[in-house]
Protein backbone atom coordinates (compact mmCIF):
# COMPACT_ATOMS: atom_id res chain seq x y z
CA UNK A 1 8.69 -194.23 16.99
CA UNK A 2 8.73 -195.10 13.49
CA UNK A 3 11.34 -196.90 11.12
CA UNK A 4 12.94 -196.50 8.43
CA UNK A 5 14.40 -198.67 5.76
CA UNK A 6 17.98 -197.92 5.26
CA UNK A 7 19.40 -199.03 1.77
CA UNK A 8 23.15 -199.31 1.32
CA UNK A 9 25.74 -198.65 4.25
CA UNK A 10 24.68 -194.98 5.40
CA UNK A 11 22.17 -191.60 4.90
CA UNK A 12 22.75 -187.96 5.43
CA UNK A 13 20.98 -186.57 8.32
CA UNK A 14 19.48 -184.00 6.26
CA UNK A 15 18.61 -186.81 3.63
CA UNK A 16 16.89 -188.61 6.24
CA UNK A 17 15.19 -185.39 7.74
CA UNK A 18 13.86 -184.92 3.92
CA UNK A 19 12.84 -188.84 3.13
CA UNK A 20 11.15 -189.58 5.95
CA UNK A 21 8.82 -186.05 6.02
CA UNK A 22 10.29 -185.17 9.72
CA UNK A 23 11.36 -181.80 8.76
CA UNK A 24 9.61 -181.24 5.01
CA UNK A 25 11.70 -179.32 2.73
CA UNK A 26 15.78 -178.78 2.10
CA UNK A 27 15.54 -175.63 3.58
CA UNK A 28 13.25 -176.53 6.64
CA UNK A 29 15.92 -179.28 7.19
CA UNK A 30 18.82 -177.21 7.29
CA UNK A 31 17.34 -175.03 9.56
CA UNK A 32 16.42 -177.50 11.93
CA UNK A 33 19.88 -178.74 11.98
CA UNK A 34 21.45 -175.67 12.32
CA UNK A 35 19.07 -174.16 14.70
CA UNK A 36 20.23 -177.45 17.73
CA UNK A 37 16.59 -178.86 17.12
CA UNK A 38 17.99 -182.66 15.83
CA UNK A 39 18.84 -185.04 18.08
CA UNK A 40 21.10 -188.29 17.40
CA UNK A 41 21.02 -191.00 20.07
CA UNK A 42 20.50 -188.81 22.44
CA UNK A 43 23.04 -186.02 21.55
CA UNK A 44 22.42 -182.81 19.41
CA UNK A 45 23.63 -182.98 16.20
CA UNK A 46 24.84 -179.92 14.06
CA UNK A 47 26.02 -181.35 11.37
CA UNK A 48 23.52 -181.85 7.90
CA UNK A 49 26.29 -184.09 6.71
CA UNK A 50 26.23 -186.55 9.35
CA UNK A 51 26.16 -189.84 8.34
CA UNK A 52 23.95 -191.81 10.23
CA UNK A 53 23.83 -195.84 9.77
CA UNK A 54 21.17 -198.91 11.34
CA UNK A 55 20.61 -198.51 14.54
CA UNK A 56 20.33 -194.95 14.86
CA UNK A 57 17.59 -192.92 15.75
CA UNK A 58 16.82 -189.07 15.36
CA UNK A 59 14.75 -187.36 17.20
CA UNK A 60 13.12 -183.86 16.09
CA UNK A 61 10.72 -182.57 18.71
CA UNK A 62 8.14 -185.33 19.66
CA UNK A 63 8.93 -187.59 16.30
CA UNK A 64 11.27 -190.06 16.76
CA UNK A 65 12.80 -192.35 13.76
CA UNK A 66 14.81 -195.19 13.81
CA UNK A 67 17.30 -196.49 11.18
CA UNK A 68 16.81 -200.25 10.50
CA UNK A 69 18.10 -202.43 7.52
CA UNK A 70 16.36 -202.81 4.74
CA UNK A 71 15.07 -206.24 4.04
């Protein structure tokens, strides 16, 4: 699993798909999302626009990333 650095109070889950080079591209992202493929805590998350805040983690396939505050 790896981290990443959260600045300010919360990210998109597309944003973070994007930033941290789990899904690539926008598009990729979106379709991803839409497609069931993302996983929040443990649920599956639909939503592109869900904001997502430390302590999180996402999951797409095998990768794993977890939301921590930035120092």
């Amino acid at each position: 699993m790896s981290e990443f650095h959260l600045r300010g109070d919360y990210m998109t889950l597309e944003a973070l798909l994007k930033a941290s080079d789990l899904a690539g591209l926008g598009q990729l992202a979106r379709a991803q999302i839409a497609a069931g493929a993302v996983r929040v805590n443990g649920e599956v998350e639909t939503r592109r626009g869900k904001k997502l805040r430390v302590g999180d983690t996402v999951a797409l396939g095998k990768a794993r990333v977890s939301l921590v505050a930035e120092a």
